[in-house]
PDB file of N, CA and C in Angstrom:
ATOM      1  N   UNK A   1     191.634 -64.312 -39.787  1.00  0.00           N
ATOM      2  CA  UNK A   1     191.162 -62.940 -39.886  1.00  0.00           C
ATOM      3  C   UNK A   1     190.403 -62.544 -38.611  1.00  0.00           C
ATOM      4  N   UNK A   2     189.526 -63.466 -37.898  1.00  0.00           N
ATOM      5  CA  UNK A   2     188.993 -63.013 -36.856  1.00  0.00           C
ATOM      6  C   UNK A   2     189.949 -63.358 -35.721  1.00  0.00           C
ATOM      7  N   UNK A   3     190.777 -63.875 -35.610  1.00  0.00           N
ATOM      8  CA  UNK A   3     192.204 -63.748 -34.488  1.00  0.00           C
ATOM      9  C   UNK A   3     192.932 -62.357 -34.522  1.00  0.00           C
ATOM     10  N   UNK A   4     192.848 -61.794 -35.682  1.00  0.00           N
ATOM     11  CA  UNK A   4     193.495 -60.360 -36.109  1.00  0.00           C
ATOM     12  C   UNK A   4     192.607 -59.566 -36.116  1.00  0.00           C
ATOM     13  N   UNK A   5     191.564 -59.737 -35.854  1.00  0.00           N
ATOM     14  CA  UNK A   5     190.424 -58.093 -35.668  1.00  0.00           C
ATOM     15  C   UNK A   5     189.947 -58.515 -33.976  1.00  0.00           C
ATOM     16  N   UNK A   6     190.560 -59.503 -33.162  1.00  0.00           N
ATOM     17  CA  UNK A   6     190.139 -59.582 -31.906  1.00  0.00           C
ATOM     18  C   UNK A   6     191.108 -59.210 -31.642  1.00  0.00           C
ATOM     19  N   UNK A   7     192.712 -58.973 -31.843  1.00  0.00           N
ATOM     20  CA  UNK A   7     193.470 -58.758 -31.413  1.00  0.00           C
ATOM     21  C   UNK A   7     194.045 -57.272 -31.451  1.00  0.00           C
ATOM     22  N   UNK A   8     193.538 -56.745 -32.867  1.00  0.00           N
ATOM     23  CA  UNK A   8     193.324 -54.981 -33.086  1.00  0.00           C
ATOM     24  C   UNK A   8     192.096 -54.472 -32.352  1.00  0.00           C
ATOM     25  N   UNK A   9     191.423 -55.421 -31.565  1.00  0.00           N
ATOM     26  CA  UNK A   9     190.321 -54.406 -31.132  1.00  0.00           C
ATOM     27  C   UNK A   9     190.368 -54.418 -29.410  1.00  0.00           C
ATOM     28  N   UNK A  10     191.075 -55.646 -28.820  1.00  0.00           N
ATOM     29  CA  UNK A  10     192.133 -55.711 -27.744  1.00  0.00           C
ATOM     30  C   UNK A  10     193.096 -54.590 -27.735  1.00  0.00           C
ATOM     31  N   UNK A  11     193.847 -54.143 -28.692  1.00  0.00           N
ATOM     32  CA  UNK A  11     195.091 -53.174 -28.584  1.00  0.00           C
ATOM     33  C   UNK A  11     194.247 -51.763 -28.708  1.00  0.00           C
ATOM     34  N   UNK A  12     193.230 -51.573 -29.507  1.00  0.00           N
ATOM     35  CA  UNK A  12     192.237 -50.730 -29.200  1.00  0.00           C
ATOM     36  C   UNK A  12     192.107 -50.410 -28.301  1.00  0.00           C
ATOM     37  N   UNK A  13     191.381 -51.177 -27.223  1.00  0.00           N
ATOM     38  CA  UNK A  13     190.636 -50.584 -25.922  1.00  0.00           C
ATOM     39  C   UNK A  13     192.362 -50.446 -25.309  1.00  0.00           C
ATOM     40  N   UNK A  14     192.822 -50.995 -25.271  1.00  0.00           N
ATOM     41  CA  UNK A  14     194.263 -51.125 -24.342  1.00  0.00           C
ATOM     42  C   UNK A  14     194.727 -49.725 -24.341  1.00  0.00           C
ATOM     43  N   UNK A  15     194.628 -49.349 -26.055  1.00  0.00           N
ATOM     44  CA  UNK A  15     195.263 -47.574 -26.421  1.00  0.00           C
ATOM     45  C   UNK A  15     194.387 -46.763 -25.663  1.00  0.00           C
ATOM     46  N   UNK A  16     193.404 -46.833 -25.779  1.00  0.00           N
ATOM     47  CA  UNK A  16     191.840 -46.206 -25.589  1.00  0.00           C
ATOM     48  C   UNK A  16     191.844 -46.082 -23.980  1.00  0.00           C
ATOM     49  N   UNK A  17     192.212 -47.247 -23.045  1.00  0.00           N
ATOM     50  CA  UNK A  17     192.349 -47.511 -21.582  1.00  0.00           C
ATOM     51  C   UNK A  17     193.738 -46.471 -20.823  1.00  0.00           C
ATOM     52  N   UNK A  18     194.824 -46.670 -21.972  1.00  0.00           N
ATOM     53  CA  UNK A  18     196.148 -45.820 -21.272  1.00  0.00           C
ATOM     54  C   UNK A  18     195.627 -43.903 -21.257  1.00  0.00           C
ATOM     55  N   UNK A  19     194.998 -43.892 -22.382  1.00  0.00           N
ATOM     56  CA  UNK A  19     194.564 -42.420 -22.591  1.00  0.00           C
ATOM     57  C   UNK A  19     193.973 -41.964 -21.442  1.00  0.00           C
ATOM     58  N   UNK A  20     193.052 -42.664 -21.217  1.00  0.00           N
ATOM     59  CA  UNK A  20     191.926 -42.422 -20.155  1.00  0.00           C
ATOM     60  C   UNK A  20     192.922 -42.309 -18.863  1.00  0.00           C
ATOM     61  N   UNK A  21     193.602 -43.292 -18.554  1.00  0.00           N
ATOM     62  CA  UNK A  21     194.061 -43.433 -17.272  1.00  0.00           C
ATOM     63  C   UNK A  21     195.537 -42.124 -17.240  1.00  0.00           C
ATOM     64  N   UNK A  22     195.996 -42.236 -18.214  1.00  0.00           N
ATOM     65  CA  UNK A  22     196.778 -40.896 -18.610  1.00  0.00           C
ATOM     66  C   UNK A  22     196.345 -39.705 -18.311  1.00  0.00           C
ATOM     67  N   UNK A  23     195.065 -39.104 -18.655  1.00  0.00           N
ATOM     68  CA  UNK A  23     194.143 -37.916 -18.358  1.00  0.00           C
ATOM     69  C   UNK A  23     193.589 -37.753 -16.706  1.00  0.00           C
ATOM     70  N   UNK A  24     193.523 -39.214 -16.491  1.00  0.00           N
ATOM     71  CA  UNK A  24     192.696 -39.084 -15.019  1.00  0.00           C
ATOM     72  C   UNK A  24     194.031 -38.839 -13.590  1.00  0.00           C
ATOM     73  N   UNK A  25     195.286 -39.245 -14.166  1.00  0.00           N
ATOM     74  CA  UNK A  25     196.260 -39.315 -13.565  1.00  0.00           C
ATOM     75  C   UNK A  25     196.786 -37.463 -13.616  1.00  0.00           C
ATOM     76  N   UNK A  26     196.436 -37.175 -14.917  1.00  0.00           N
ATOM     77  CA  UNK A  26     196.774 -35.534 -14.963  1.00  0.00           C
ATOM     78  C   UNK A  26     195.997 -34.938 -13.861  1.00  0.00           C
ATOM     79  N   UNK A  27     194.314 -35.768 -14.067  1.00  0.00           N
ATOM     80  CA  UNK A  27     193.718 -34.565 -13.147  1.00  0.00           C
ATOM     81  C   UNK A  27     194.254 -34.900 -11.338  1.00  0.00           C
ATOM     82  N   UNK A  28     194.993 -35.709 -11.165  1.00  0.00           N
ATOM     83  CA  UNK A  28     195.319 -35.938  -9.152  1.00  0.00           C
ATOM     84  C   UNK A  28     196.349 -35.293  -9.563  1.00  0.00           C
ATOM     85  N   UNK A  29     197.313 -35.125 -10.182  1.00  0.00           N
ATOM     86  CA  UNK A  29     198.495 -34.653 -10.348  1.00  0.00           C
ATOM     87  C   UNK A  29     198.425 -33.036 -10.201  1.00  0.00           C
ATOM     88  N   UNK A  30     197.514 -32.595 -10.709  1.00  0.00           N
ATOM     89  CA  UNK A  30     196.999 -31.144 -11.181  1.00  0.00           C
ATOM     90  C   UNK A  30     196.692 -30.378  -9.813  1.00  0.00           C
ATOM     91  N   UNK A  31     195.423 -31.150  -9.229  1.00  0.00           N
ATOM     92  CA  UNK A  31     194.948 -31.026  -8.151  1.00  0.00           C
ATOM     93  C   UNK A  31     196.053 -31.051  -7.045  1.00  0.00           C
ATOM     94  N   UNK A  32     196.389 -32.166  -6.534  1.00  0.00           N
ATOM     95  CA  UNK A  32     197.540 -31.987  -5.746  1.00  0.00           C
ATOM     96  C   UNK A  32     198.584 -30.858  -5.809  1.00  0.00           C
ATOM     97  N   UNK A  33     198.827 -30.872  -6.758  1.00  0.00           N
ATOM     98  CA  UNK A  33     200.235 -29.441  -6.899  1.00  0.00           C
ATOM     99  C   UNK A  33     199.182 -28.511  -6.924  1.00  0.00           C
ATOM    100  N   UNK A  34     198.184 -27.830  -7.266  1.00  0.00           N
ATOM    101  CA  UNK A  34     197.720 -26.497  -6.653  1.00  0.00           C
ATOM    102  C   UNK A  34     197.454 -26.553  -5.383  1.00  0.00           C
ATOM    103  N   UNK A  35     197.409 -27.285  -4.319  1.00  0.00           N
ATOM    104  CA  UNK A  35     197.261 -27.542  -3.013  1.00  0.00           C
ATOM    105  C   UNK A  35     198.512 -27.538  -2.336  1.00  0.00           C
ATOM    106  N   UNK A  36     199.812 -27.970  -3.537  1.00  0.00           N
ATOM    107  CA  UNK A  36     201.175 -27.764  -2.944  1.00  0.00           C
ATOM    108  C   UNK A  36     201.622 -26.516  -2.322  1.00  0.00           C
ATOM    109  N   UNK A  37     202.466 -26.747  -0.941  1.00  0.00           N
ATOM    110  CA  UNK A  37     202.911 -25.278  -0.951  1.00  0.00           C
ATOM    111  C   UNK A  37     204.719 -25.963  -0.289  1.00  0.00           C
ATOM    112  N   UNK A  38     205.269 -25.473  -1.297  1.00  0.00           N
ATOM    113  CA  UNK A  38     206.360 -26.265  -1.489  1.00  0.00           C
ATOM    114  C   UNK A  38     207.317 -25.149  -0.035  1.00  0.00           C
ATOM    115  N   UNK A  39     207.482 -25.966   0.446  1.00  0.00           N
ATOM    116  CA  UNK A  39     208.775 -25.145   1.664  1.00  0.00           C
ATOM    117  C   UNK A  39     210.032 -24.460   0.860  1.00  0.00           C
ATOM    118  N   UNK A  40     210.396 -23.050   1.596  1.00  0.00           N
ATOM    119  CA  UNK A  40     211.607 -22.663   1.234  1.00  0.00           C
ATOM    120  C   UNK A  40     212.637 -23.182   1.601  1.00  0.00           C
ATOM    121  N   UNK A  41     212.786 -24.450   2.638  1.00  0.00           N
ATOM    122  CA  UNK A  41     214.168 -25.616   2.256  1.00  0.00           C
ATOM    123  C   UNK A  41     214.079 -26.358   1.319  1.00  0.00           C
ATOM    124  N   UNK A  42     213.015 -26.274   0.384  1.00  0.00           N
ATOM    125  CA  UNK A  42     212.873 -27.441  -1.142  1.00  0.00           C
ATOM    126  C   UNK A  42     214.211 -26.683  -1.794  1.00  0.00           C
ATOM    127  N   UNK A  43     214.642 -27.975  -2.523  1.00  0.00           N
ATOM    128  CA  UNK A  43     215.803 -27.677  -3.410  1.00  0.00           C
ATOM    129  C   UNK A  43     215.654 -28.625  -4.839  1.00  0.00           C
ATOM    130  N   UNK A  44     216.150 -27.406  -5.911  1.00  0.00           N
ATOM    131  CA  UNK A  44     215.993 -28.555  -7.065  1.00  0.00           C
ATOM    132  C   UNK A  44     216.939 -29.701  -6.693  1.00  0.00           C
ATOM    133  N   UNK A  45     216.192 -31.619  -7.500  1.00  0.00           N
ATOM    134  CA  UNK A  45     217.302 -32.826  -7.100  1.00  0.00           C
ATOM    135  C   UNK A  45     216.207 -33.158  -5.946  1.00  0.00           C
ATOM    136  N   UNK A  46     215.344 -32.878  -4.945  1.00  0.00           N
ATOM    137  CA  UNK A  46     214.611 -33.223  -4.257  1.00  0.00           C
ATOM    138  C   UNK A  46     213.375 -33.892  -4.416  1.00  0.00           C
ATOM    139  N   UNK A  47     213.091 -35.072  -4.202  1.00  0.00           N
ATOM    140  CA  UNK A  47     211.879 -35.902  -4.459  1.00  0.00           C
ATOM    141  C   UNK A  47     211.165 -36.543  -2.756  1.00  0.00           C
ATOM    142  N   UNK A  48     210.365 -36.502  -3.234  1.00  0.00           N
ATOM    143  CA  UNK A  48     209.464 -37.891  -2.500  1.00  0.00           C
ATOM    144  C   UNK A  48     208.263 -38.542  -3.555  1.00  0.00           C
ATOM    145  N   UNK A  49     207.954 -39.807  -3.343  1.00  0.00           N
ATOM    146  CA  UNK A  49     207.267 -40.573  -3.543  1.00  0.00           C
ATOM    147  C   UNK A  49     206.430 -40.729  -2.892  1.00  0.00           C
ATOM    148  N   UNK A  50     204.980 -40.804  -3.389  1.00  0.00           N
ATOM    149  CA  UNK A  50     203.887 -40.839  -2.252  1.00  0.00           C
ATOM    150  C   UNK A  50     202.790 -42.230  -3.001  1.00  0.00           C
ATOM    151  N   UNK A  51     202.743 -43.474  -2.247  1.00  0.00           N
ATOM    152  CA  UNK A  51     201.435 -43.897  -2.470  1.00  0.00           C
ATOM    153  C   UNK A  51     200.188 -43.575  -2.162  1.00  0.00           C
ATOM    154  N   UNK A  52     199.192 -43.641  -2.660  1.00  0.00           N
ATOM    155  CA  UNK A  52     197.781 -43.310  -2.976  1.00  0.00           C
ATOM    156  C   UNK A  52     196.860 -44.527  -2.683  1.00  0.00           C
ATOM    157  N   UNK A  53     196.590 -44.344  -1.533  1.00  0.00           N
ATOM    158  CA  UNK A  53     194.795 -45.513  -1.494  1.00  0.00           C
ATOM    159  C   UNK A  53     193.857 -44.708  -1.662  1.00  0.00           C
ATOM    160  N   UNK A  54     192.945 -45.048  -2.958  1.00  0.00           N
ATOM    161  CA  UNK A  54     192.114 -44.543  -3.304  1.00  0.00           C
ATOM    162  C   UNK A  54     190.050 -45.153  -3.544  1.00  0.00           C
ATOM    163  N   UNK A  55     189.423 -44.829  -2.767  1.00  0.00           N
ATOM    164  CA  UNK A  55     188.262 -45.667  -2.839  1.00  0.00           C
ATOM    165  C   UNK A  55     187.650 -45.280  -4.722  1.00  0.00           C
ATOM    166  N   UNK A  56     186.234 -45.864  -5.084  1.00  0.00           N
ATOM    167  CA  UNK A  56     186.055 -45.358  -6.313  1.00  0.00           C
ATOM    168  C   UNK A  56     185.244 -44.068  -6.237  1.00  0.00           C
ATOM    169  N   UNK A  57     184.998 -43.532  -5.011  1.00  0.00           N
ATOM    170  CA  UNK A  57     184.165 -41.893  -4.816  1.00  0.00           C
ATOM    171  C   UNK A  57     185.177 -40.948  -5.544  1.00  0.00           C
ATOM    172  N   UNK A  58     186.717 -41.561  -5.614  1.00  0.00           N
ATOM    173  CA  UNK A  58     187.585 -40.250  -5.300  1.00  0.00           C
ATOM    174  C   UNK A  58     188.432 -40.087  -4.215  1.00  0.00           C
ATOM    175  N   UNK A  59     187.592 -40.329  -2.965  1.00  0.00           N
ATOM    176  CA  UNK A  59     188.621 -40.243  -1.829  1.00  0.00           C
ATOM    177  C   UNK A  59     189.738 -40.922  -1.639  1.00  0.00           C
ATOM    178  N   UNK A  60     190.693 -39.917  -1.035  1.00  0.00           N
ATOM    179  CA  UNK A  60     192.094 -40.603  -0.721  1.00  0.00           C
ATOM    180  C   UNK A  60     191.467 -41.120   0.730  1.00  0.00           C
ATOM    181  N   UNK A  61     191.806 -42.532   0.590  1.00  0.00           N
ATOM    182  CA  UNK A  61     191.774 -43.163   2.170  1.00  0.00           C
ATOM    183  C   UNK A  61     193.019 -43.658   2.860  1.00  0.00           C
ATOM    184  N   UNK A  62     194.476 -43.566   1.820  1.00  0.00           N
ATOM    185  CA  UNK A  62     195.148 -43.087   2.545  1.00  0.00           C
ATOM    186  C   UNK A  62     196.426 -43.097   1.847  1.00  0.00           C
ATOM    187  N   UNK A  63     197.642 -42.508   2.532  1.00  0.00           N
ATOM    188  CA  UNK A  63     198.897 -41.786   2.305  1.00  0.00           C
ATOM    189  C   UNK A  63     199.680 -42.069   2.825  1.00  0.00           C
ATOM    190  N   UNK A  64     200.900 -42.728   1.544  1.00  0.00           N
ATOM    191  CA  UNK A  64     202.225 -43.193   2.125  1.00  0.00           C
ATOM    192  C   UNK A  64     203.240 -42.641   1.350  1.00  0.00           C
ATOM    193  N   UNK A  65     204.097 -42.269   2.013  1.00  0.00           N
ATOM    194  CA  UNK A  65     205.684 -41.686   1.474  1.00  0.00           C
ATOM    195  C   UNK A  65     206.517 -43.258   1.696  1.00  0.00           C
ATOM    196  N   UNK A  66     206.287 -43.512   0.093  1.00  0.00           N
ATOM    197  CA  UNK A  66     207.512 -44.769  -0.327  1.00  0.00           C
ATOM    198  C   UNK A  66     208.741 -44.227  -0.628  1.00  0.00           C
ATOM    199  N   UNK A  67     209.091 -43.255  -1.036  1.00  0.00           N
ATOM    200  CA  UNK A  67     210.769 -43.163  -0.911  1.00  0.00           C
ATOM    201  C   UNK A  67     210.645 -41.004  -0.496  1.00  0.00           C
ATOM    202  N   UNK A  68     211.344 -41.337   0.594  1.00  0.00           N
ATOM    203  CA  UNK A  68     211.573 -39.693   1.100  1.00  0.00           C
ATOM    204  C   UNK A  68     212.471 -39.103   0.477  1.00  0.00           C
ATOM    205  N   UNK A  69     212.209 -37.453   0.328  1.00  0.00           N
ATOM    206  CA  UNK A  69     213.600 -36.948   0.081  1.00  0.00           C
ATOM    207  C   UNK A  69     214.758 -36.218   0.753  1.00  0.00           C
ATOM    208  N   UNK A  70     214.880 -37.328   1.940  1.00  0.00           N
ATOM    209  CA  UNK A  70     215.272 -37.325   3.101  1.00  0.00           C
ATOM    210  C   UNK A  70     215.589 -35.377   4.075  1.00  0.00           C
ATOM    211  N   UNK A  71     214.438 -35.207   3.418  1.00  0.00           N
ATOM    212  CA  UNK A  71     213.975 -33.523   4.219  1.00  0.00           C
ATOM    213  C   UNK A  71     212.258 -34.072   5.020  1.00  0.00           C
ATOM    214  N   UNK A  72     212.103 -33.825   6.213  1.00  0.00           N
ATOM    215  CA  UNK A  72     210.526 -33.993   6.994  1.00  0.00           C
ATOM    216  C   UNK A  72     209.901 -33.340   6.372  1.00  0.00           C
ATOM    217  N   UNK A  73     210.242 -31.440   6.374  1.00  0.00           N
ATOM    218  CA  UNK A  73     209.366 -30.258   5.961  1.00  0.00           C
ATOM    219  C   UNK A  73     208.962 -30.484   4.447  1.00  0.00           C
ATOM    220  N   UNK A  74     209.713 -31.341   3.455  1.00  0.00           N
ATOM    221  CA  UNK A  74     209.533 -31.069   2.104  1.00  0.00           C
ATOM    222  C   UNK A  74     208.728 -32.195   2.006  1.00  0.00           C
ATOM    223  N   UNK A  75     209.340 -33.277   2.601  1.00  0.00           N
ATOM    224  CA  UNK A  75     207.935 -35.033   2.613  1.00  0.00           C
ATOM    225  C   UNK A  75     206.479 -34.245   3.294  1.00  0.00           C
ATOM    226  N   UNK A  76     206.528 -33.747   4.025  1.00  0.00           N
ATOM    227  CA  UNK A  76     205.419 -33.827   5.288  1.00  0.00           C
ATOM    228  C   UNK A  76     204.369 -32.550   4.131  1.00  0.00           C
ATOM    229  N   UNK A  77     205.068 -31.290   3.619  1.00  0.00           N
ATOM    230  CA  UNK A  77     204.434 -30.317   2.289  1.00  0.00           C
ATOM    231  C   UNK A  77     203.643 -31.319   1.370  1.00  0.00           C
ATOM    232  N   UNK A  78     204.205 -32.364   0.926  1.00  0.00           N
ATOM    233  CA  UNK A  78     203.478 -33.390   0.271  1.00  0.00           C
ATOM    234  C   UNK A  78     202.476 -34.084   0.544  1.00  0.00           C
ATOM    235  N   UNK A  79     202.353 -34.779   1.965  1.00  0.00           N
ATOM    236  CA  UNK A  79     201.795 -35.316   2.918  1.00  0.00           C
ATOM    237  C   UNK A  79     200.394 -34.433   2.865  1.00  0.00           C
ATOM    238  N   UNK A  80     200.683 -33.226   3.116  1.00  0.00           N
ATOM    239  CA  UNK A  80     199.807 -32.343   3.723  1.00  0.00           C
ATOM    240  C   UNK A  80     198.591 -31.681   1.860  1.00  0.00           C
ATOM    241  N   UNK A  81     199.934 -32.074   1.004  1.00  0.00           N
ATOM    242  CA  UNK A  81     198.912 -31.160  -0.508  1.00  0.00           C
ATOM    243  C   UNK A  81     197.698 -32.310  -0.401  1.00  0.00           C
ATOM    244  N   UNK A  82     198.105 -33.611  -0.233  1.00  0.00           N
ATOM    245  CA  UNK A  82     196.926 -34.998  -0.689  1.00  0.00           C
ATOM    246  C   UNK A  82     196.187 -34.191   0.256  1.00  0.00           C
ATOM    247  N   UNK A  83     196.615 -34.336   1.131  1.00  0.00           N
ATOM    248  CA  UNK A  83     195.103 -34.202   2.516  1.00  0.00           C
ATOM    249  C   UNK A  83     194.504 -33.006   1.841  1.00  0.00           C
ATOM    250  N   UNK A  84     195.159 -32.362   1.287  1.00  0.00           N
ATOM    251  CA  UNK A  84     193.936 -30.566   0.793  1.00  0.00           C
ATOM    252  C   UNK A  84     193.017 -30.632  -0.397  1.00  0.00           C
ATOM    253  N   UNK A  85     193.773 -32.100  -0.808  1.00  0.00           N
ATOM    254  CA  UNK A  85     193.155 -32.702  -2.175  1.00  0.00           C
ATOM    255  C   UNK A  85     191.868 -33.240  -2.072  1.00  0.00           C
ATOM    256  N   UNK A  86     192.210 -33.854  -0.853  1.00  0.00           N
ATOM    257  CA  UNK A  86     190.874 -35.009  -0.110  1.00  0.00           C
ATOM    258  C   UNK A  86     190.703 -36.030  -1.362  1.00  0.00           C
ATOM    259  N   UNK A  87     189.596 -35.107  -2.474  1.00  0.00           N
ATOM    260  CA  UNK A  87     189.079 -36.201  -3.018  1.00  0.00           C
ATOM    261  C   UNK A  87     188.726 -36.220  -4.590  1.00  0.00           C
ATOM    262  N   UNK A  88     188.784 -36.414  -5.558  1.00  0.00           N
ATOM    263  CA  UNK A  88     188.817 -36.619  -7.189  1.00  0.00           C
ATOM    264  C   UNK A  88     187.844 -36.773  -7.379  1.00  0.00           C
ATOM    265  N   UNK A  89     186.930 -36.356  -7.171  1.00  0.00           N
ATOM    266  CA  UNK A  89     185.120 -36.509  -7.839  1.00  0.00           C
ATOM    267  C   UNK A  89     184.926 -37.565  -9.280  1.00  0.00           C
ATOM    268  N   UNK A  90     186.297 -36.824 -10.008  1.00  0.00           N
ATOM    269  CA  UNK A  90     186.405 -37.154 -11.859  1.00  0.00           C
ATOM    270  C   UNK A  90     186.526 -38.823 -11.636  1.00  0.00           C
ATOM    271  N   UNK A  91     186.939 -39.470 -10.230  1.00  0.00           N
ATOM    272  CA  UNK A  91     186.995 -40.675 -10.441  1.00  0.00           C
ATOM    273  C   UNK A  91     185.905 -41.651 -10.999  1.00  0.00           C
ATOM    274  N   UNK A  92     185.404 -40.854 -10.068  1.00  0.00           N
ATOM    275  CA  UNK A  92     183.523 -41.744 -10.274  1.00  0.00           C
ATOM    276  C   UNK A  92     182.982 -42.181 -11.382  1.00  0.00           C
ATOM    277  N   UNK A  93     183.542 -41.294 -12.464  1.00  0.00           N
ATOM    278  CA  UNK A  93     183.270 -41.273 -13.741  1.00  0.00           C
ATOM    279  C   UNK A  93     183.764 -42.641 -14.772  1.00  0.00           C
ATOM    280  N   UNK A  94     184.956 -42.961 -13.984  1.00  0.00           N
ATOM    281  CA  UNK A  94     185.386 -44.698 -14.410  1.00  0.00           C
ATOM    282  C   UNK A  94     185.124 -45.408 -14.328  1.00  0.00           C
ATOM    283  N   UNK A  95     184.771 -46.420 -15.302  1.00  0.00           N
ATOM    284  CA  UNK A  95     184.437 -47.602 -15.628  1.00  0.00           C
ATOM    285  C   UNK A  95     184.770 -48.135 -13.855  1.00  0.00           C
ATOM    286  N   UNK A  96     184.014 -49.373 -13.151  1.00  0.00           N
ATOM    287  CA  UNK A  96     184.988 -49.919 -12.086  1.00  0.00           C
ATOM    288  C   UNK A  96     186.167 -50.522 -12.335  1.00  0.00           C
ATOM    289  N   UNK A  97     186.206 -51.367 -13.449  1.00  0.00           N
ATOM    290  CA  UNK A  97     187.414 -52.071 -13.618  1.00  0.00           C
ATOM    291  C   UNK A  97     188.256 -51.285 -13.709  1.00  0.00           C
ATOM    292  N   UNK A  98     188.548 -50.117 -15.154  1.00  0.00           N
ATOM    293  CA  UNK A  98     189.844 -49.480 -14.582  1.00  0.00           C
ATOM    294  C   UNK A  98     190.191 -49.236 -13.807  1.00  0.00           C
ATOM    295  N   UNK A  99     189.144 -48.437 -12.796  1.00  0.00           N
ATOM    296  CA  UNK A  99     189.545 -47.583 -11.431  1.00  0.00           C
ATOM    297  C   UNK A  99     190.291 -48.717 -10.745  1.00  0.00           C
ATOM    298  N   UNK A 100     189.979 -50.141 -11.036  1.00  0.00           N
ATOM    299  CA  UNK A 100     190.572 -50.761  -9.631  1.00  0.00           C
ATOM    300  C   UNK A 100     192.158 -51.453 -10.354  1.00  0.00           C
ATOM    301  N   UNK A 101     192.124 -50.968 -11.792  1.00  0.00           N
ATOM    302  CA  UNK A 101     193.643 -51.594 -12.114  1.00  0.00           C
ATOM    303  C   UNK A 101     194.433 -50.434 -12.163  1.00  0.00           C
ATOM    304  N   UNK A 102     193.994 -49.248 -12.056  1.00  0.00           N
ATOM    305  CA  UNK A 102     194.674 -47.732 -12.374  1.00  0.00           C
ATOM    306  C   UNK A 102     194.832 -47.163 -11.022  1.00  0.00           C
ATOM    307  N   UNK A 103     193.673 -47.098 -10.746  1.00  0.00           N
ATOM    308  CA  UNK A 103     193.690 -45.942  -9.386  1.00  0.00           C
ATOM    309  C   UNK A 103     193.570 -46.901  -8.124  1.00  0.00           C
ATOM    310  N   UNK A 104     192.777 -47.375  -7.990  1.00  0.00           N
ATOM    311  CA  UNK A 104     192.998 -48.588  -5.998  1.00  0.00           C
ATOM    312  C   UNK A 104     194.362 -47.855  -6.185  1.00  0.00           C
ATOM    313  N   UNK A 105     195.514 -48.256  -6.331  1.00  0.00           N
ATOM    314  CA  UNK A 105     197.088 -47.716  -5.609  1.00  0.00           C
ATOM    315  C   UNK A 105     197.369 -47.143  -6.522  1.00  0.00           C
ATOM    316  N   UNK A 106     197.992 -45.747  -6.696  1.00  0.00           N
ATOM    317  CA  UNK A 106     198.074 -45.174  -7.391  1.00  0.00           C
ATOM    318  C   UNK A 106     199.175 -44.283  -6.733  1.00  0.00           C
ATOM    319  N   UNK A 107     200.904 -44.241  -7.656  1.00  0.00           N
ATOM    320  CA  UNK A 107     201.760 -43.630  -7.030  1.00  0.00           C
ATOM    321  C   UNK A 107     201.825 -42.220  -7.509  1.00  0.00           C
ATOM    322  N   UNK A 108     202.558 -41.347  -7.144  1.00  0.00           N
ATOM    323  CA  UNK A 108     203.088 -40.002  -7.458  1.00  0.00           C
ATOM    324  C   UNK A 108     204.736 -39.495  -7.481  1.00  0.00           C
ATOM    325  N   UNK A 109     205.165 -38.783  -7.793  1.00  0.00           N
ATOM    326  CA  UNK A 109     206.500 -38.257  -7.549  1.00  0.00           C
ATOM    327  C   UNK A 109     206.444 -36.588  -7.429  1.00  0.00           C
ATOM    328  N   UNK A 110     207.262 -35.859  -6.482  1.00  0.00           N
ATOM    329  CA  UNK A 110     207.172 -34.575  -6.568  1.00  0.00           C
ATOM    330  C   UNK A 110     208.388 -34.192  -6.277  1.00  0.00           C
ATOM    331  N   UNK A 111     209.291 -33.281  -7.263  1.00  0.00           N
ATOM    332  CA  UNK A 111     210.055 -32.504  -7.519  1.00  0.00           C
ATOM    333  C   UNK A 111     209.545 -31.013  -7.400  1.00  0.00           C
ATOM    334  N   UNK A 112     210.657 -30.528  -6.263  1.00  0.00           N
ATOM    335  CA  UNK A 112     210.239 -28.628  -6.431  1.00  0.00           C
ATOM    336  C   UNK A 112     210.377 -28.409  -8.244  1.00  0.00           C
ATOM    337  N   UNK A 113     211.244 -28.810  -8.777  1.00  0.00           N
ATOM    338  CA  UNK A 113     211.100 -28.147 -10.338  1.00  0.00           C
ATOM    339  C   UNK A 113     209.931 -28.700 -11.227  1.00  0.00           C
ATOM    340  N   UNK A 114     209.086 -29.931 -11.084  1.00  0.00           N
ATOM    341  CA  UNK A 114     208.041 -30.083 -11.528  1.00  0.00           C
ATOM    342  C   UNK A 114     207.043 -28.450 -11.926  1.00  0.00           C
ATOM    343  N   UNK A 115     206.730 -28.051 -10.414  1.00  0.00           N
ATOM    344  CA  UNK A 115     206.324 -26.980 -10.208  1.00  0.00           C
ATOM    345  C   UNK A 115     206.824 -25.430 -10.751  1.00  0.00           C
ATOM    346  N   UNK A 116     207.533 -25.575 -11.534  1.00  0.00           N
ATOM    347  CA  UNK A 116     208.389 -24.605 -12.412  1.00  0.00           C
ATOM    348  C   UNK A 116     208.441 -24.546 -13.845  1.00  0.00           C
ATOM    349  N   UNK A 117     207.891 -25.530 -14.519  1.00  0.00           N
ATOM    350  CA  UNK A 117     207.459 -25.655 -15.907  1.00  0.00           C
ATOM    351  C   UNK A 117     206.176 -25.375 -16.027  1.00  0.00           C
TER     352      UNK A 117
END
């Protein structure tokens, strides 16, 4: 019985941990795309991938395009929303441990049609 209430209270925090990191991921996601200013060569079918180094202030310390969507102007629009983003204040607010299993690297994806729903 106490192997089964350590193990429901493990899957607990685990549920309890995805939520959190779910919400905190909305708010860079959020932020970033109002900073987006998507080029008129974006086409729906167009992506890039961007990694995220992130300290625990918030700040982005730095920015990588892991898979392009082989357009400069539509990668580099992306490039440029993080930098307007700078920095997530809401991070601070995390526990350290999550921040450093959630956010330290933390990827993204951006589709012009994201921005359309």
């Amino acid at each position: 019985a106490a192997t089964r209430a350590a193990q429901e209270a493990q899957a607990n925090q685990i549920a309890s941990e995805n939520l959190l990191v779910a919400e905190y991921a909305g708010i860079i996601k959020r932020v970033i795309s109002q900073n987006w200013q998507i080029p008129p060569s974006a086409r729906n079918g167009m992506m890039t991938e961007v990694r995220l180094q992130l300290v625990p202030t918030g700040e982005v310390v730095a920015v990588n395009i892991i898979q392009s969507s082989g357009n400069d102007v539509f990668d580099r629009s992306v490039l440029q929303a993080v930098e307007r983003a700078d920095r997530f204040s809401e991070l601070q607010d995390l526990d350290n441990a999550v921040f450093e299993r959630n956010f330290r690297t933390f990827t993204l994806v951006f589709r012009p049609e994201d921005l359309l729903r």
